[in-house]
C-alpha atoms as a PDB file:
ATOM      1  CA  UNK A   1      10.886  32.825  12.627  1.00  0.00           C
ATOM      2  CA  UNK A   2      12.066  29.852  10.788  1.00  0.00           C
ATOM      3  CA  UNK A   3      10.631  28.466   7.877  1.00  0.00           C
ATOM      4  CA  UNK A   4      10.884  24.670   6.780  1.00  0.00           C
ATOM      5  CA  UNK A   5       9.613  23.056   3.342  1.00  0.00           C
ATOM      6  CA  UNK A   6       9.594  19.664   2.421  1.00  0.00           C
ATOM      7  CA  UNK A   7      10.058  18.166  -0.853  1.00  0.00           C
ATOM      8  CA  UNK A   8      10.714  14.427  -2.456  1.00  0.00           C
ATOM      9  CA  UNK A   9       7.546  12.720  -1.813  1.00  0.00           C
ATOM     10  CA  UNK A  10       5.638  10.660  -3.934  1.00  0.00           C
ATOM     11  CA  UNK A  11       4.392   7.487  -5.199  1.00  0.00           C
ATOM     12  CA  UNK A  12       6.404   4.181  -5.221  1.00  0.00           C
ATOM     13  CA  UNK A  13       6.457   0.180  -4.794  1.00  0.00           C
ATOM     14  CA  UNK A  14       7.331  -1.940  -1.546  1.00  0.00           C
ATOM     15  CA  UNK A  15      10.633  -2.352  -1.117  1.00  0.00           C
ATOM     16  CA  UNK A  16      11.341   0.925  -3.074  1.00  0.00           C
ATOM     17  CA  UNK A  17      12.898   3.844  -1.794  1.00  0.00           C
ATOM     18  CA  UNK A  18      12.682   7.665  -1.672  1.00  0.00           C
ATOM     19  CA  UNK A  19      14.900  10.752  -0.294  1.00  0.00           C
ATOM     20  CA  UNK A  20      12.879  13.846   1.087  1.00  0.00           C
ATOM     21  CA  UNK A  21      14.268  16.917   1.964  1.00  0.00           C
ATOM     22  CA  UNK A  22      13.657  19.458   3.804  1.00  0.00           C
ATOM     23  CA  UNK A  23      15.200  23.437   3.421  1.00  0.00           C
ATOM     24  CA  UNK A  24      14.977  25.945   6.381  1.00  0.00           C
ATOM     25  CA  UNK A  25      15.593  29.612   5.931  1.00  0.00           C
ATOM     26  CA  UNK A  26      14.638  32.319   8.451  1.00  0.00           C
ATOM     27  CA  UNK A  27      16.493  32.699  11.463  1.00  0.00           C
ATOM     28  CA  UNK A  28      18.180  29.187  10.739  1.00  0.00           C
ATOM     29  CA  UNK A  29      21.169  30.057  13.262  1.00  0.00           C
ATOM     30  CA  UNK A  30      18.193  29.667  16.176  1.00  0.00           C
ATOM     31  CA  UNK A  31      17.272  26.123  15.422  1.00  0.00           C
ATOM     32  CA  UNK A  32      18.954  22.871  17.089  1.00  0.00           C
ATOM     33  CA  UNK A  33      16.969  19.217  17.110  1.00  0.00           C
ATOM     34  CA  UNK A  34      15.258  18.879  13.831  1.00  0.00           C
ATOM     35  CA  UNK A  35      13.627  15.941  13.172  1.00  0.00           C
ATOM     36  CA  UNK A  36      11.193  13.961  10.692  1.00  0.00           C
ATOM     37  CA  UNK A  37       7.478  13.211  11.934  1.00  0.00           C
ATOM     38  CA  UNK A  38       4.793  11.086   9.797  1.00  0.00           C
ATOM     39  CA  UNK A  39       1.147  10.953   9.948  1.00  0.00           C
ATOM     40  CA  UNK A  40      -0.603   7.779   8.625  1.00  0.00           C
ATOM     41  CA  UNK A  41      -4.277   8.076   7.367  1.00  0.00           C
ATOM     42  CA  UNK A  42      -6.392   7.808  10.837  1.00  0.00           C
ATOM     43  CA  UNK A  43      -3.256   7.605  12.857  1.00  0.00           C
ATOM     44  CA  UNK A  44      -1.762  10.321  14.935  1.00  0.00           C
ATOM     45  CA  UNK A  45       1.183  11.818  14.203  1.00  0.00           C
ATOM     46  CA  UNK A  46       4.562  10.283  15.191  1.00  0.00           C
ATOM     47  CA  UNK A  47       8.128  10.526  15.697  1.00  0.00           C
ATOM     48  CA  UNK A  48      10.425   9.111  12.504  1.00  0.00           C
ATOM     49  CA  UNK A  49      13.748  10.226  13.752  1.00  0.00           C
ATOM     50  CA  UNK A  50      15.522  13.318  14.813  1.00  0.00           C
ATOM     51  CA  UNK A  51      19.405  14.885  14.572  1.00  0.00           C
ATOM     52  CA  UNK A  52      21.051  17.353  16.953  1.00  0.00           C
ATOM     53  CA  UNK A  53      22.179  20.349  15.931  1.00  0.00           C
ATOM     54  CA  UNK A  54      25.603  18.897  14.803  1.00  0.00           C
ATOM     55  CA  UNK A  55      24.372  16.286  13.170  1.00  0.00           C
ATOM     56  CA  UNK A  56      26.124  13.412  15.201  1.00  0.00           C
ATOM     57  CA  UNK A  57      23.236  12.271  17.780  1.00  0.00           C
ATOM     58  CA  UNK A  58      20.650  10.711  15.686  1.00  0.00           C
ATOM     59  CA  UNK A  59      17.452   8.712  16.905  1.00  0.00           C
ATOM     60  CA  UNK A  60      14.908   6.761  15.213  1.00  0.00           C
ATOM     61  CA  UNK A  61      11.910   5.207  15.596  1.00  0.00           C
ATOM     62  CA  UNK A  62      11.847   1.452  16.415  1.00  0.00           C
ATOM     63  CA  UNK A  63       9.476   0.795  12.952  1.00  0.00           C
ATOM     64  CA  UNK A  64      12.123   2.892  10.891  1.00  0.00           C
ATOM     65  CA  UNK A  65      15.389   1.660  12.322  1.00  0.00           C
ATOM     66  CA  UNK A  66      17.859  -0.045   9.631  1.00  0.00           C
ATOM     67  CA  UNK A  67      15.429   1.152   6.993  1.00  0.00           C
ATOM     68  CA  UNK A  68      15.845   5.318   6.944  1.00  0.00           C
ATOM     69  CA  UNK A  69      18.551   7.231   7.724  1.00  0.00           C
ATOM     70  CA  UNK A  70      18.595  10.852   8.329  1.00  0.00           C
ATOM     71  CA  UNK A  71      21.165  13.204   7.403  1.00  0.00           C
ATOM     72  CA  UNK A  72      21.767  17.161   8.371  1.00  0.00           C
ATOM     73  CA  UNK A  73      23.884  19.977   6.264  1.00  0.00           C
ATOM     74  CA  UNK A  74      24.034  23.007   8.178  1.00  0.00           C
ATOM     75  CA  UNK A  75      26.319  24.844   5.378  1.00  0.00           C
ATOM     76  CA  UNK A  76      22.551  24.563   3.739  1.00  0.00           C
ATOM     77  CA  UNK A  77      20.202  24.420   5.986  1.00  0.00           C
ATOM     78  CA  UNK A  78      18.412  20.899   5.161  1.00  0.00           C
ATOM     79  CA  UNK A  79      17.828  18.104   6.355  1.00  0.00           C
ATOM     80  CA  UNK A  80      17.203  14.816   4.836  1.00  0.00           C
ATOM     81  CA  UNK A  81      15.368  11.626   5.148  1.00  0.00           C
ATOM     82  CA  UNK A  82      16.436   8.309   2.990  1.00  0.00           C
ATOM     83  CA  UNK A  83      14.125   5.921   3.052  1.00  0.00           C
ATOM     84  CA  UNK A  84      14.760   2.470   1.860  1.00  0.00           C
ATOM     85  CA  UNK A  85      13.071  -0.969   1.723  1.00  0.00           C
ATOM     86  CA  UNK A  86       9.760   1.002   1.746  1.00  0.00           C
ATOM     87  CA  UNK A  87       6.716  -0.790   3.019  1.00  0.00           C
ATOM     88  CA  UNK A  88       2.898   0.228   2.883  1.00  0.00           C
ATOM     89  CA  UNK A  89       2.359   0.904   6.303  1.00  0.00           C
ATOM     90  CA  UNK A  90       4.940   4.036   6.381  1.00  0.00           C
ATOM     91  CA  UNK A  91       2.570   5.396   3.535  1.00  0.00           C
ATOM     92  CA  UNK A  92       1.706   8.606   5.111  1.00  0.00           C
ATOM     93  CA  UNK A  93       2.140  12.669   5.156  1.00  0.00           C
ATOM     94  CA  UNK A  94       5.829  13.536   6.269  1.00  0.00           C
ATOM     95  CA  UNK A  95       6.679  16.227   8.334  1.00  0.00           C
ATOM     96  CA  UNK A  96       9.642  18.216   9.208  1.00  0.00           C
ATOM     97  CA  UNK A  97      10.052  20.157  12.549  1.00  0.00           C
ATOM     98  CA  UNK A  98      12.608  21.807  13.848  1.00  0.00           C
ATOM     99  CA  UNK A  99      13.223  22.963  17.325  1.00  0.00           C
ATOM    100  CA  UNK A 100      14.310  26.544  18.486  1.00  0.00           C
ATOM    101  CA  UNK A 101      15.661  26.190  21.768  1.00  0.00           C
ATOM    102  CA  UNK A 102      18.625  24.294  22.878  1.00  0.00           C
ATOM    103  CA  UNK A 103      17.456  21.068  25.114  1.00  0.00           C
ATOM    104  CA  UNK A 104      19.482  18.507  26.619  1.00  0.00           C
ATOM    105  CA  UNK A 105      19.072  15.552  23.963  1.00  0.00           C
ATOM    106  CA  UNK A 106      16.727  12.794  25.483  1.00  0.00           C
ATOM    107  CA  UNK A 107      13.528  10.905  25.211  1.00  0.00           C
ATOM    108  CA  UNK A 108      12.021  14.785  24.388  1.00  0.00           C
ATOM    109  CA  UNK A 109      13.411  14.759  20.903  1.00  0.00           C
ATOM    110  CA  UNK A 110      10.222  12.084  20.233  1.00  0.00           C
ATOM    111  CA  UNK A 111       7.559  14.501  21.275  1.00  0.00           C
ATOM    112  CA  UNK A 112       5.439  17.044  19.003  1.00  0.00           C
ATOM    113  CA  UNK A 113       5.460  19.378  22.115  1.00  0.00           C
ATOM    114  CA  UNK A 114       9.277  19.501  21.421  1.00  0.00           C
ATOM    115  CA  UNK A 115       9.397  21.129  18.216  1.00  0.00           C
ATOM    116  CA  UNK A 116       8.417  25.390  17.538  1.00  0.00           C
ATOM    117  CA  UNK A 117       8.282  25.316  13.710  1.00  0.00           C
ATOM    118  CA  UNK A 118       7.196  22.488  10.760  1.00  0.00           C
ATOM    119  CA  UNK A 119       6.704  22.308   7.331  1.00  0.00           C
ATOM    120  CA  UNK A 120       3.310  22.148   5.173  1.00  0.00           C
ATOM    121  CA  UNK A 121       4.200  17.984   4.827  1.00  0.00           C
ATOM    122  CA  UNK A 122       4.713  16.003   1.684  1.00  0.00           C
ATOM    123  CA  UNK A 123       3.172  12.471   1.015  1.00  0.00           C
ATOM    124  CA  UNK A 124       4.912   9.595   0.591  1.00  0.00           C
ATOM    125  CA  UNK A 125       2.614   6.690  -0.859  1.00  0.00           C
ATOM    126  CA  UNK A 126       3.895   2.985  -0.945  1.00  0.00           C
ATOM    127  CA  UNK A 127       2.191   0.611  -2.587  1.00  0.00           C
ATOM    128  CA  UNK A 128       1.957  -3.091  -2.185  1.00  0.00           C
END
């Protein structure tokens, strides 16, 4: 089993920015694609970005492109997510996932169906 907890939400203005983090332990040599998911109030859940397990294939989501930037340490098993020139509408409840099979990287990366283990979420809160 692998766990995975987030930390580094909170409250701040447009145009601010914030780093979250997230710290897997368990059987951390099993996981590859780990990725960032949010969930809006009302919305479903969606796809932020995701690395590979090296850390050098990254993809984001159209709305967060230019704006966050993800980043992977596998000497400590996190994962990070900056997020600059914050805007209301990614106000939501961020989640971390990780996957725990090898997959070739593709369009899969994006889907919840993709991912065995997440985090408990932390929420990030921008005001306007």
């Amino acid at each position: 089993q692998v766990q995975l907890v987030e930390s580094g939400g909170g409250l701040v203005q447009a145009g601010g920015s914030l780093r979250l983090s997230c710290a897997a332990s368990g059987r951390t040599f099993s996981v590859y694609t780990m990725a960032w998911f949010r969930q809006g109030p009302g919305k479903e859940r969606e796809f932020v970005g995701a690395t590979s397990k090296s850390g050098d294939i990254i993809a984001y989501a159209d709305s967060v492109k230019g704006r966050f930037t993800i980043s992977r340490d596998n000497a400590k098993n996190t994962v990070s997510l900056q997020m600059n020139s914050l805007k209301p509408e990614d106000t939501a409840v961020y989640y971390c996932a990780a996957d725990g099979q090898w997959r070739p990287w593709g369009t899969a990366v994006a889907g919840l169906g993709s991912y065995d283990y997440w985090g408990q979420g932390t929420q990030v809160t921008v005001s306007s």
